[in-house]
Protein backbone atom coordinates (compact mmCIF):
# COMPACT_ATOMS: atom_id res chain seq x y z
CA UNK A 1 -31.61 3.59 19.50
CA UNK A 2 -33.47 0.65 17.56
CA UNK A 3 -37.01 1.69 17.80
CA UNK A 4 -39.15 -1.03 15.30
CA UNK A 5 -39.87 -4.95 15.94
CA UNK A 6 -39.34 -6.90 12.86
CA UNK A 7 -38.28 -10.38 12.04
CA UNK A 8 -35.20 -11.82 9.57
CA UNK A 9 -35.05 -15.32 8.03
CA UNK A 10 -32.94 -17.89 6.26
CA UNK A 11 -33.46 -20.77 4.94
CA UNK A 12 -31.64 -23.93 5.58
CA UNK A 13 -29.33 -26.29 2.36
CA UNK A 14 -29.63 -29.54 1.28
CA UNK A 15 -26.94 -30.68 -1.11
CA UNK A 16 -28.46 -32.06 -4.54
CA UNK A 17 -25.73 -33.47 -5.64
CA UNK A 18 -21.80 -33.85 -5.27
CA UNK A 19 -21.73 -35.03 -1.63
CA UNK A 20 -18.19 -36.26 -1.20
CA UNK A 21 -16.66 -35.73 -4.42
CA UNK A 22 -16.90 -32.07 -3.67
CA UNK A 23 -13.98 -33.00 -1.17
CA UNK A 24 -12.12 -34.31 -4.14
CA UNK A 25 -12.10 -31.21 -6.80
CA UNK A 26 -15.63 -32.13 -7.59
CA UNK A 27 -18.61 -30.60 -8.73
CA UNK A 28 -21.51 -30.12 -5.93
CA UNK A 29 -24.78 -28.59 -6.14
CA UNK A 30 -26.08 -26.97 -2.55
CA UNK A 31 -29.82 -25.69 -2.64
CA UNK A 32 -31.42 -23.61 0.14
CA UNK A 33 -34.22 -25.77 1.68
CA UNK A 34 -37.56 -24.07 2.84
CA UNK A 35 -37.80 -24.91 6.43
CA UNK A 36 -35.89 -21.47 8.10
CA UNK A 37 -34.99 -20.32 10.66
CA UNK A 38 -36.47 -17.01 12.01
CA UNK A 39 -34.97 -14.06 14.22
CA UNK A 40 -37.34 -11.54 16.35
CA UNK A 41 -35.83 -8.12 16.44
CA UNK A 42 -37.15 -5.71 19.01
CA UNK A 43 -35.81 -2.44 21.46
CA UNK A 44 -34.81 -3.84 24.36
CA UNK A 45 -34.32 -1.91 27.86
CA UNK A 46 -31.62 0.78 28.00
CA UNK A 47 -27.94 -0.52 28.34
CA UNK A 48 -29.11 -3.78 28.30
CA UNK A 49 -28.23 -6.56 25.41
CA UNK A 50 -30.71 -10.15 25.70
CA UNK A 51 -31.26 -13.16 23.72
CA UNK A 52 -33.50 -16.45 23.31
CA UNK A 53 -32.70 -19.03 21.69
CA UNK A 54 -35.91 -21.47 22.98
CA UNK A 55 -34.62 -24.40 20.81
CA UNK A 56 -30.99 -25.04 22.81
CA UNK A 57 -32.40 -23.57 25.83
CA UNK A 58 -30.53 -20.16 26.04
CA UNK A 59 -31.89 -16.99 27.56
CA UNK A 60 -29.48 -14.79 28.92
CA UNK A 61 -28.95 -11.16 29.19
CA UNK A 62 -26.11 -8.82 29.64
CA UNK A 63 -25.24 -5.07 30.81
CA UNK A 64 -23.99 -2.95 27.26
CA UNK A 65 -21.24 -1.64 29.43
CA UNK A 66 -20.03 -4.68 29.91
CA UNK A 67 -20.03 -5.85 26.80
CA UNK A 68 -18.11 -2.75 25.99
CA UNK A 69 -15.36 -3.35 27.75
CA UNK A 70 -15.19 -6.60 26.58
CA UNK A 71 -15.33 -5.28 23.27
CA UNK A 72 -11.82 -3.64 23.68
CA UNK A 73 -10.29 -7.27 24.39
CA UNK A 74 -11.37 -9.23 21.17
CA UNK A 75 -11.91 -6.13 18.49
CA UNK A 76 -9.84 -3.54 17.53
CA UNK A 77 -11.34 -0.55 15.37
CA UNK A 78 -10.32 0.42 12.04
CA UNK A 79 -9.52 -3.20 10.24
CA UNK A 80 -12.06 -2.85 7.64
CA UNK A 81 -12.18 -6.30 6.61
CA UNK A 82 -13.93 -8.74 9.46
CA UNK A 83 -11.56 -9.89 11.96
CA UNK A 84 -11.05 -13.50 12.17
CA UNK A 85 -12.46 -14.87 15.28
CA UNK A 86 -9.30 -16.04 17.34
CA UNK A 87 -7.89 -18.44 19.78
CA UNK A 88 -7.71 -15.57 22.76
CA UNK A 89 -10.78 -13.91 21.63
CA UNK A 90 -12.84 -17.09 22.16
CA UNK A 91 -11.47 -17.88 25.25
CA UNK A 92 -11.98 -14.01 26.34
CA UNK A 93 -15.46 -14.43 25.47
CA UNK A 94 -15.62 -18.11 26.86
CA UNK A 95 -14.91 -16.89 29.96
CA UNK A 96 -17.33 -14.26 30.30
CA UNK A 97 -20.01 -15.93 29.39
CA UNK A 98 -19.00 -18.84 31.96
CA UNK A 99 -18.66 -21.69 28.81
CA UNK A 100 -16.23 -24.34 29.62
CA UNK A 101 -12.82 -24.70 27.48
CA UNK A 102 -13.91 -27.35 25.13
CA UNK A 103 -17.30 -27.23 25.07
CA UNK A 104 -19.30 -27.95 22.32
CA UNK A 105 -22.77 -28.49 22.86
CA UNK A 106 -24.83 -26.25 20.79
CA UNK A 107 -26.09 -24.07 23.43
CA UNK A 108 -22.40 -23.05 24.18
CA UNK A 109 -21.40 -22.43 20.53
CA UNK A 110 -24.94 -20.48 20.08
CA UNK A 111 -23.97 -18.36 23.08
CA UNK A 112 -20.18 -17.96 21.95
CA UNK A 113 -21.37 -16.85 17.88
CA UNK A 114 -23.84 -14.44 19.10
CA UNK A 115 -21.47 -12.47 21.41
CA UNK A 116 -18.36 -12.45 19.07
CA UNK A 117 -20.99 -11.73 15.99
CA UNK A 118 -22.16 -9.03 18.52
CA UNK A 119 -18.91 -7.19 19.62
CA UNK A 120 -17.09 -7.46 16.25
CA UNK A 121 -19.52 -6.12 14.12
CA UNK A 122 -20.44 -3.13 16.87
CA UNK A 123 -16.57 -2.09 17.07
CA UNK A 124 -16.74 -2.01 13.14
CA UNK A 125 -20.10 -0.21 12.92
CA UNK A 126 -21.40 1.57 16.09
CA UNK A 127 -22.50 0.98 19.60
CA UNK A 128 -23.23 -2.39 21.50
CA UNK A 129 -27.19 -2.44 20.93
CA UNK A 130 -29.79 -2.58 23.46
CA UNK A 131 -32.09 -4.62 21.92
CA UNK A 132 -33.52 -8.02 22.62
CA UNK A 133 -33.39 -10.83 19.43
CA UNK A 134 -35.06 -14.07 20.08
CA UNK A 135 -34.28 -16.96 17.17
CA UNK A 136 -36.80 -19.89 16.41
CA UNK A 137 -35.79 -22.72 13.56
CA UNK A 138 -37.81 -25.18 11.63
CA UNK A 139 -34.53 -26.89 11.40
CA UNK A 140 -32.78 -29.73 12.93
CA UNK A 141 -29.74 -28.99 14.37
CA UNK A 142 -27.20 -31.70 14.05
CA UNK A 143 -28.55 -32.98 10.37
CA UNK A 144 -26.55 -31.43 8.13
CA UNK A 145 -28.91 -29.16 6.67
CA UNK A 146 -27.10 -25.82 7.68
CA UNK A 147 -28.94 -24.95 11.11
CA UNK A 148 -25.76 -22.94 12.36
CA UNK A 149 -26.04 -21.11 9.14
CA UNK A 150 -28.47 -20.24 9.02
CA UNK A 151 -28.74 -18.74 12.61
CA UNK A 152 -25.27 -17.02 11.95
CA UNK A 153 -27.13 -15.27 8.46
CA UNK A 154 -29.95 -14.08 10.95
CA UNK A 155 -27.72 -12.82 13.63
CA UNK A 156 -25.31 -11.00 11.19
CA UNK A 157 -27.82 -9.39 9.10
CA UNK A 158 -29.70 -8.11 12.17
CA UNK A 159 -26.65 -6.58 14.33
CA UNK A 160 -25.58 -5.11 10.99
CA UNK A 161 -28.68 -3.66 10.45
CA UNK A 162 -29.07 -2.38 14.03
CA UNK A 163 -26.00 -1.34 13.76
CA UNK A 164 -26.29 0.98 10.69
CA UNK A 165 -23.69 -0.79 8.34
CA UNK A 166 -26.90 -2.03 6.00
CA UNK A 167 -30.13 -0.28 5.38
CA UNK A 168 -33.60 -1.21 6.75
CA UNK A 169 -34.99 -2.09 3.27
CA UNK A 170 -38.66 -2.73 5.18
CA UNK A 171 -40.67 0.23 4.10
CA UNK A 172 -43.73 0.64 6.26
CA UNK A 173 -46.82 -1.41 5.05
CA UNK A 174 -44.53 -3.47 3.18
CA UNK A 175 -44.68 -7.62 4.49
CA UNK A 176 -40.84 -8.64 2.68
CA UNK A 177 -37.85 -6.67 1.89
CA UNK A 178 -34.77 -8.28 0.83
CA UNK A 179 -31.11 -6.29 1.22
CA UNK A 180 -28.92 -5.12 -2.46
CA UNK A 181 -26.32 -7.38 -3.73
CA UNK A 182 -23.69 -5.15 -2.47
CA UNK A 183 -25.49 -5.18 1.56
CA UNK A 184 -25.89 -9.21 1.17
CA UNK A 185 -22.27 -9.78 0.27
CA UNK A 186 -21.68 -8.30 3.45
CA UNK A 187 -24.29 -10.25 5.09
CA UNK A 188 -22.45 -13.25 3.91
CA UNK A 189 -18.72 -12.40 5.05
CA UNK A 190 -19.98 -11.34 8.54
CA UNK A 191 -22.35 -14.78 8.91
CA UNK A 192 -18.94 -16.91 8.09
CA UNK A 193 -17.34 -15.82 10.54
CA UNK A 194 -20.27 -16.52 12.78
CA UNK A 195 -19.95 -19.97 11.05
CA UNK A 196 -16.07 -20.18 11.81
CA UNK A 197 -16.92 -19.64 15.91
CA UNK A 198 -19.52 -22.62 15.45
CA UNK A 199 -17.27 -25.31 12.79
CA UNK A 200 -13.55 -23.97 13.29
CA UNK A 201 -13.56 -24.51 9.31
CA UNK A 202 -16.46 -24.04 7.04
CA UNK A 203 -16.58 -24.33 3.22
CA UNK A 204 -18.54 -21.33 3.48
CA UNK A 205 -21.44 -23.12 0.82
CA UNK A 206 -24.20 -23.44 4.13
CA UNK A 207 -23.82 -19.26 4.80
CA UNK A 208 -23.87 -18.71 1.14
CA UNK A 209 -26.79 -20.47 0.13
CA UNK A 210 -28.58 -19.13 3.49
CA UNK A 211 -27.70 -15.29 2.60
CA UNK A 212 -28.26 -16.36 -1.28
CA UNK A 213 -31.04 -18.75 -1.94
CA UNK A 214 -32.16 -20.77 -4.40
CA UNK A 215 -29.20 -22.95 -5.78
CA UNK A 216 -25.20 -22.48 -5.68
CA UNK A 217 -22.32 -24.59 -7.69
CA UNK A 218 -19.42 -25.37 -4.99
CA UNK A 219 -16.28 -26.73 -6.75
CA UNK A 220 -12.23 -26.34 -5.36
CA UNK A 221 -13.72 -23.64 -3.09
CA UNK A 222 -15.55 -21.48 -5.47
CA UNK A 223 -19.10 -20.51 -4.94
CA UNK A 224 -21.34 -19.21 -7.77
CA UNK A 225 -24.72 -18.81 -7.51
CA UNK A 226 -26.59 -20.30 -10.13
CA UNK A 227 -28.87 -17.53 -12.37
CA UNK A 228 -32.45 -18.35 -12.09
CA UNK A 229 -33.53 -22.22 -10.78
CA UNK A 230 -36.95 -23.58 -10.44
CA UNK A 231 -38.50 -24.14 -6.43
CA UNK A 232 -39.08 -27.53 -6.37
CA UNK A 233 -41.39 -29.40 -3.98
CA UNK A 234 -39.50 -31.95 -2.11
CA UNK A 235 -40.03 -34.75 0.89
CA UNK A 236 -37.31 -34.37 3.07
CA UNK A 237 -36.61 -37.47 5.73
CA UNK A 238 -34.39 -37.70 8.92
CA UNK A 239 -33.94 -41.11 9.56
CA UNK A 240 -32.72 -40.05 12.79
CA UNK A 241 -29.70 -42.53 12.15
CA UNK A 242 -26.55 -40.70 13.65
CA UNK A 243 -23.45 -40.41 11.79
CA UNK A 244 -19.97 -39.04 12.05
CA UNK A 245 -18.77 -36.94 8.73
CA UNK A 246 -15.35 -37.24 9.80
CA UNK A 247 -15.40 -41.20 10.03
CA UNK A 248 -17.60 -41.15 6.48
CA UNK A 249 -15.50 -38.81 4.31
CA UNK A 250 -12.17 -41.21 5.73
CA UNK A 251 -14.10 -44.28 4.26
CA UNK A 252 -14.53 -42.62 1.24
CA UNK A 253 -10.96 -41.20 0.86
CA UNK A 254 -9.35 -45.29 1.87
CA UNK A 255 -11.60 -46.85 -0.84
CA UNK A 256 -10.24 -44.50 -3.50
CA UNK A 257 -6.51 -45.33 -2.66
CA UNK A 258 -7.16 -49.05 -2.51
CA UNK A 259 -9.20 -48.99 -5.84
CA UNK A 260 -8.80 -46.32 -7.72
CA UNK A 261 -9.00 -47.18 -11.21
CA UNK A 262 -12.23 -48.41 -10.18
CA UNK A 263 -13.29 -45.59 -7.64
CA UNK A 264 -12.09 -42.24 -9.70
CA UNK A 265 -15.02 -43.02 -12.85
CA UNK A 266 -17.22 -43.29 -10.12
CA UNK A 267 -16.64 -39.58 -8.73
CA UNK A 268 -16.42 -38.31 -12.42
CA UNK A 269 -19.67 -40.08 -13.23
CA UNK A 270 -20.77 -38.03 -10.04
CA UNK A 271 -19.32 -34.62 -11.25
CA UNK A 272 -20.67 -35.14 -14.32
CA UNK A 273 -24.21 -35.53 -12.57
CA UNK A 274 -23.82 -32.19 -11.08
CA UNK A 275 -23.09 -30.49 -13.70
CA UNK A 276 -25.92 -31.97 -16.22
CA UNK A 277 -28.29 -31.52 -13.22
CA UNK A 278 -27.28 -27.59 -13.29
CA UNK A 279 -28.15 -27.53 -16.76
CA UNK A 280 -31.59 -29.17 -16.69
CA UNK A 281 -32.34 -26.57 -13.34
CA UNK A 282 -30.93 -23.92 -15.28
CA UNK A 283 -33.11 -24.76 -18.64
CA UNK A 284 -36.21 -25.46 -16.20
CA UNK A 285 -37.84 -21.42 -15.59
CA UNK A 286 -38.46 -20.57 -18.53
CA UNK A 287 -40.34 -23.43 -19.45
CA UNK A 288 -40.41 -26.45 -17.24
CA UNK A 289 -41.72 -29.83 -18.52
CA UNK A 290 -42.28 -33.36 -17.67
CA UNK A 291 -39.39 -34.60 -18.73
CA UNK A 292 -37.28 -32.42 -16.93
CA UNK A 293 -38.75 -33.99 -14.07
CA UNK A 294 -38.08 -37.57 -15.42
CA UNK A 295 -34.46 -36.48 -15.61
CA UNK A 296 -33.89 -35.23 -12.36
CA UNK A 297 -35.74 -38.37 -10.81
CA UNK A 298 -32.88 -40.75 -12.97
CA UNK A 299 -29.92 -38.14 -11.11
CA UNK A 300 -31.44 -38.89 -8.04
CA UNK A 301 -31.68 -42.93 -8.61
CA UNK A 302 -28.07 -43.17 -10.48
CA UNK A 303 -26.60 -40.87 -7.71
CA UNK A 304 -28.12 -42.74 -5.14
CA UNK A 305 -26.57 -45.96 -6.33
CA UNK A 306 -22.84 -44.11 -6.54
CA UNK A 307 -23.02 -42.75 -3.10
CA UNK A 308 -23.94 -46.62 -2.02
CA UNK A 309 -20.22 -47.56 -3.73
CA UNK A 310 -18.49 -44.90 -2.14
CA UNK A 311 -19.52 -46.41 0.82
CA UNK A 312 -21.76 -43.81 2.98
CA UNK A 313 -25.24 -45.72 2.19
CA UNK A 314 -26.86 -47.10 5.16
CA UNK A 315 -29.71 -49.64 5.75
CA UNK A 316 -32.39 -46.65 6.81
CA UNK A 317 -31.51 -44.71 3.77
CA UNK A 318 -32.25 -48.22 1.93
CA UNK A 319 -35.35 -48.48 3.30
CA UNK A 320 -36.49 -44.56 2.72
CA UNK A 321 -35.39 -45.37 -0.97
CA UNK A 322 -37.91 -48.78 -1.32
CA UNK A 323 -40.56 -46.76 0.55
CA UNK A 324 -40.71 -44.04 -1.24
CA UNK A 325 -40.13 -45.59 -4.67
CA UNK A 326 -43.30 -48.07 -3.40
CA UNK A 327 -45.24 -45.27 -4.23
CA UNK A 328 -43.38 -44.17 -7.51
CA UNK A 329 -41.05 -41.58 -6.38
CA UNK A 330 -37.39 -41.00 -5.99
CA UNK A 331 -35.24 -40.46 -3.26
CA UNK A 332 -31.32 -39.91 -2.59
CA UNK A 333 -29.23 -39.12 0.30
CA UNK A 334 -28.13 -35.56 0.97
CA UNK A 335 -25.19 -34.86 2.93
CA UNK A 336 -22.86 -36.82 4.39
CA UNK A 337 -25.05 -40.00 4.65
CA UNK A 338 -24.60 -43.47 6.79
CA UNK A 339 -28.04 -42.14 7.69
CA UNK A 340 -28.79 -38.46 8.14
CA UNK A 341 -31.40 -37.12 6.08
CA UNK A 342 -32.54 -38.06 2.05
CA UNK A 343 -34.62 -36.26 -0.12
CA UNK A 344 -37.59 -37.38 -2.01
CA UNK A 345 -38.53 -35.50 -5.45
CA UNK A 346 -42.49 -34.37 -6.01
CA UNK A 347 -43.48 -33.45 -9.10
CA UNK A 348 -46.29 -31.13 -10.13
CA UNK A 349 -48.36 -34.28 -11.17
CA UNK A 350 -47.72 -36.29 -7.70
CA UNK A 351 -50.73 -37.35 -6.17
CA UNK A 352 -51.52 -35.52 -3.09
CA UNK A 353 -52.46 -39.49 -1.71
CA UNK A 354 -49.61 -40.93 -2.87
CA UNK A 355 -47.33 -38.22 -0.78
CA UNK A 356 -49.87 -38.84 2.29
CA UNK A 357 -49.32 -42.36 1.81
CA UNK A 358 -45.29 -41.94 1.40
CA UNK A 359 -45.12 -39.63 4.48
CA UNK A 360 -47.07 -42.06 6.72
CA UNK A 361 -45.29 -45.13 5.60
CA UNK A 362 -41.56 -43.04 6.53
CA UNK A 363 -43.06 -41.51 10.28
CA UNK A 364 -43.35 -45.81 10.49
CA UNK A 365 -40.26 -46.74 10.24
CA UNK A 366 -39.54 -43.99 12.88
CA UNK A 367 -37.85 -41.33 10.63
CA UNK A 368 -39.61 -38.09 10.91
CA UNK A 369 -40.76 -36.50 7.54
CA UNK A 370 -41.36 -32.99 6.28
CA UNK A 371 -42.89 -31.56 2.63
CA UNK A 372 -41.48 -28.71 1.83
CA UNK A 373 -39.30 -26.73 -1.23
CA UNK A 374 -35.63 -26.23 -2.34
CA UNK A 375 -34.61 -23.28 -4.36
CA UNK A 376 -35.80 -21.13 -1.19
CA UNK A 377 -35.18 -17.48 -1.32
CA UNK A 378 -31.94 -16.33 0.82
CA UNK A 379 -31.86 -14.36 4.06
CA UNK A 380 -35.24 -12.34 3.81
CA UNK A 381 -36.39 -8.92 6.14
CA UNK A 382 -40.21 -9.48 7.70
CA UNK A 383 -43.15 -7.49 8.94
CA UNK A 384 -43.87 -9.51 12.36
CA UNK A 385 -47.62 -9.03 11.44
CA UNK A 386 -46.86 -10.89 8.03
CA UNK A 387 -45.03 -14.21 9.31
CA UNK A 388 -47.51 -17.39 9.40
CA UNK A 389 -49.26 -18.32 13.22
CA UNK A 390 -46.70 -20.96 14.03
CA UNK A 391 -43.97 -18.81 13.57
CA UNK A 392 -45.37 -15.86 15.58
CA UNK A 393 -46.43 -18.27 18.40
CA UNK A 394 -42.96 -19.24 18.08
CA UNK A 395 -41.37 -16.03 18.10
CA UNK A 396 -43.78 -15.22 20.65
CA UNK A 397 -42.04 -16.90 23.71
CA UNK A 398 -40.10 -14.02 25.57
């Protein structure tokens, strides 16, 4: 029986740099972004399993029983790696939980990750729980900056911890625990295939860099965390503009076959951007200086200006650029663009009135505007008593 209240976060990505030549064999550089999302763990009533998921309007609650014997249809025991979530599983789970074949919205796909996340790691591990989790983000869902993730790190490392398959590194008095390498690894498998129920077909890069932190190198499917990287303070903009990957990363791909010898220096200019900009991050903690910032503001404008050949630009991420570069700093897109969100660099010597200024000259054009930090630390363990009042108001809602 779970018997404390405590709360688990991860933090969201932003990709630095790489964004579409990473689909081409490319060098990318994904960074963990310090807006997070946040999970409330607490005993719940006796046989019974709820959850709250305030943001995509989701409260619902089920028997353990029940979930037991629906356990027995979508997990078998004894498979000791995690089983892929399938076809029949999902629809086994679809129809208990009354979600239409299809459906996609994210309150459906919430509900359908947090049951399968639920009964496959219990049949690995132990019993169905009775506890109640509640989940609060500071991130947008829908803008590429690894919401789903991010919830699917949360959920895993709480029903595995609930569960008894990782330890409860949270001593008593203690605010922050993190989980070993060996426990977060874990972590990290389970919360993909939390990601697979959600995308079909993840890179895996949004669950790594929420279980990991800080910064990871992506390239031909390899993921490597990078050793020690600097948190840097960042504006990060949704222009609100929606887009459609699919449509953006097909532009991309027709523009190389109809110009390549023009097209392929372009993505190796790109690669080679990632991989200097890993260097100067890399080279940064031990002794960060000016012009390490001057270099990673030049990435940031000659990336910018690649990304706007390849075709995913977009007049609001224009305008986000001029703005912010009206008040001398430097902004890129991040993700797939044709709107979406950019990022703005702030370095340690950035007036606090020019950001003010920058920030209220963005919320005018209508995109909506947040300060924060990349180079977050990964999926973290919480006293509740030792999260911020916004986030315990938050968390506060059941």
């Amino acid at each position: 029986m779970w018997a404390r209240e405590l709360a688990v976060s991860a933090p969201g990505k932003v990709i630095l740099h790489g964004e579409h030549a990473v689909v081409l064999g490319k060098v990318a550089l994904a960074v963990a972004l310090d807006l997070r999302t946040f999970l409330r763990l607490r005993p719940g009533a006796e046989g019974r399993l709820s959850v709250c998921l305030p943001g995509v309007g989701v409260r619902r609650s089920w028997d353990t029983p029940c979930l037991r014997a629906l356990r027995g249809r979508i997990a078998g025991k004894g498979r000791g790696k995690e089983p892929l979530p399938g076809r029949k599983q999902l629809d086994a789970l679809r129809e208990f939980a009354g979600i239409a074949a299809g459906a996609s919205a994210p309150e459906s796909l919430a509900t359908l990750a947090f049951l399968y996340m639920c009964l496959a790691i219990s049949a690995q591990y132990g019993d169905v729980p009775s506890v109640d989790i509640l989940v609060w983000s500071e991130l947008p869902t829908g803008a590429g900056l690894g919401s789903s993730a991010a919830y699917a790190v949360c959920l895993a490392a709480a029903l595995l911890m609930v569960c008894g398959a990782i330890s409860c590194p949270l001593q008593e008095g203690e605010s922050t625990a993190r989980w070993t390498e060996e426990e977060l690894a874990l972590i990290n498998s389970w919360a993909f295939q939390g990601e697979r129920v959600i995308h079909g077909n993840p890179s895996g890069v949004d669950n790594a860099v929420g279980t990991w932190g800080g910064a990871l190198r992506y390239q031909a499917g390899k993921i490597t965390p990078l050793k020690r990287v600097p948190m840097l303070r960042i504006l990060l903009t949704n222009t609100k503009v929606p887009r459609s990957t699919k449509v953006l990363v097909a532009g991309v791909k027709e523009k190389i076959l109809k110009f390549p010898a023009i097209m392929n220096p372009v993505l190796d200019s790109i690669d080679a951007i990632s991989q200097e900009c890993q260097s100067v991050l890399e080279a940064m903690p031990a002794n960060p200086s000016p012009e390490h910032y001057l270099v990673l503001e030049e990435f940031f404008d000659i990336n910018q200006h690649h990304l706007n050949v390849l075709g995913v630009g977009h007049p609001s991420l224009d305008r986000l650029c001029q703005v912010t570069a009206s008040h001398g700093l430097h902004s890129k897109l991040t993700g797939a663009g044709g709107g979406g969100c950019g990022i703005t660099l702030l370095p340690p010597d950035t007036s606090p009135l020019a950001v003010e200024a920058a920030k209220q000259d963005l919320c005018a054009c209508g995109f909506e505007c947040w300060e924060t930090k990349i180079g977050a630390p990964g999926v973290t363990l919480h006293s509740c008593s030792s999260l911020n009042t916004q986030v315990l108001h938050a968390l506060a809602q059941s």
